[in-house]
Protein backbone atom coordinates (compact mmCIF):
# COMPACT_ATOMS: atom_id res chain seq x y z
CA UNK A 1 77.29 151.93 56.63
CA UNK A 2 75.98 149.26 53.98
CA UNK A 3 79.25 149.87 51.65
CA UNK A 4 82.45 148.92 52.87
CA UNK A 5 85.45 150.44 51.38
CA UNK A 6 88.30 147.74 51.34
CA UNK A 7 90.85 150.24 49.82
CA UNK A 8 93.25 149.42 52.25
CA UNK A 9 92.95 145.58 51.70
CA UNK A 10 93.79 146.21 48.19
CA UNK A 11 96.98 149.00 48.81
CA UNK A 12 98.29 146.24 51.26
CA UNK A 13 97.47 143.61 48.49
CA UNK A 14 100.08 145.46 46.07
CA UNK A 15 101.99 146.27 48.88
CA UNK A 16 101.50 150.19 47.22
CA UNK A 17 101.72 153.51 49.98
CA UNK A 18 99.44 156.04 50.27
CA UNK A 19 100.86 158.31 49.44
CA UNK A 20 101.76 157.07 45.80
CA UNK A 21 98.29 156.07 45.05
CA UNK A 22 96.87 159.82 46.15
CA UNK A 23 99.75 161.34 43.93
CA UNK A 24 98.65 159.35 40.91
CA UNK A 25 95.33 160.00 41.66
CA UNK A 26 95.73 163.63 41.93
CA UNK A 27 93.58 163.62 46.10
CA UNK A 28 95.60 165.12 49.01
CA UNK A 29 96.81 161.62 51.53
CA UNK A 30 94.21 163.47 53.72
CA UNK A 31 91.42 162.78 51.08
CA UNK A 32 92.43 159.58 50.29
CA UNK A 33 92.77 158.68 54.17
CA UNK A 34 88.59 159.76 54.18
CA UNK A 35 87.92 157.44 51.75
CA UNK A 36 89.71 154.11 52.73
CA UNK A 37 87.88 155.09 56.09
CA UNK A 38 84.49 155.73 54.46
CA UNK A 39 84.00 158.94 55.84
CA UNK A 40 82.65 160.18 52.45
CA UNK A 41 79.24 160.40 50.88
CA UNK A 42 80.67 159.71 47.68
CA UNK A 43 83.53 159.28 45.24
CA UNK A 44 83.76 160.62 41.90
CA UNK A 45 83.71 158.19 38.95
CA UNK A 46 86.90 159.22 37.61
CA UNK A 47 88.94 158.93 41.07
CA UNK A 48 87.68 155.40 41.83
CA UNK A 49 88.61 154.81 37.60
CA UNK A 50 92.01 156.36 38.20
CA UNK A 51 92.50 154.02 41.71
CA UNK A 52 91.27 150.98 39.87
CA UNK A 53 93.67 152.02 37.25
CA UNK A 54 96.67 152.46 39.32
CA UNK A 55 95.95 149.40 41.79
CA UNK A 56 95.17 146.76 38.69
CA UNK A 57 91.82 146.29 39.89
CA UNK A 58 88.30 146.75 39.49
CA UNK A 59 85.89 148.75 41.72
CA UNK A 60 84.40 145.59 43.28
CA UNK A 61 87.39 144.59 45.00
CA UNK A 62 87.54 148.33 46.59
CA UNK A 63 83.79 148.49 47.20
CA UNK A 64 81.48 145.98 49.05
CA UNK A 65 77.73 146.35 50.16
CA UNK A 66 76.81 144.54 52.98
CA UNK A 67 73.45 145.44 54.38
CA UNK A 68 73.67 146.86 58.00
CA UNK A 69 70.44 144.84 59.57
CA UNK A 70 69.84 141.37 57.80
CA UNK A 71 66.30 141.47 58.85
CA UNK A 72 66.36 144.90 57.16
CA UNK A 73 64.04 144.24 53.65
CA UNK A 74 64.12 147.11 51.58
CA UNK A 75 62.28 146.62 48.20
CA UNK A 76 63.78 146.26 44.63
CA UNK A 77 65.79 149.17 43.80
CA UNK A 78 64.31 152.10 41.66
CA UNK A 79 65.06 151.52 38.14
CA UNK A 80 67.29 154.67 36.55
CA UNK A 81 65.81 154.08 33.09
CA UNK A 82 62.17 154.75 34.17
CA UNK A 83 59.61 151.87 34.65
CA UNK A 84 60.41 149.16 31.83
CA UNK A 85 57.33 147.36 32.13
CA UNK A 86 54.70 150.04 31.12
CA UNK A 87 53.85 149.87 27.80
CA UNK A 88 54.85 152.79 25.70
């Protein structure tokens, strides 16, 4: 998987369990074991803002891409805003 999920790093980091950080959060441990093992396809917005909240940190130090074939070239990223080029 491109995105690494370095939850773990960061509970060990402020030495934190679990099982606090899930109850704070408001996830079962079993839910918040899936996603420090990045067997999800995605995480709400508000659970990574209440992890970030709760581990002093910000979603960068829980999430990493690292692209799974170096040789891999994908192009440029679709823009979410719609092509900013064209001329209205």
């Amino acid at each position: 998987m491109a995105i690494v999920i370095n939850l773990d790093v960061m509970l060990a980091r402020r030495k934190v369990k679990s099982k606090d950080l899930a109850s704070f959060v408001g996830i079962t441990e079993q839910n918040l074991s899936l996603i420090k093992t990045g067997k999800v396809k995605g995480v709400r917005l508000a659970t990574l803002e209440a992890i970030c909240r709760f581990l002093d940190c910000q979603p960068g130090d829980i999430l990493e891409y690292r692209p799974e074939d170096p040789g891999d070239q994908l192009g440029p990223a679709p823009s979410l805003a719609g092509d900013a080029t064209r001329p209205r």
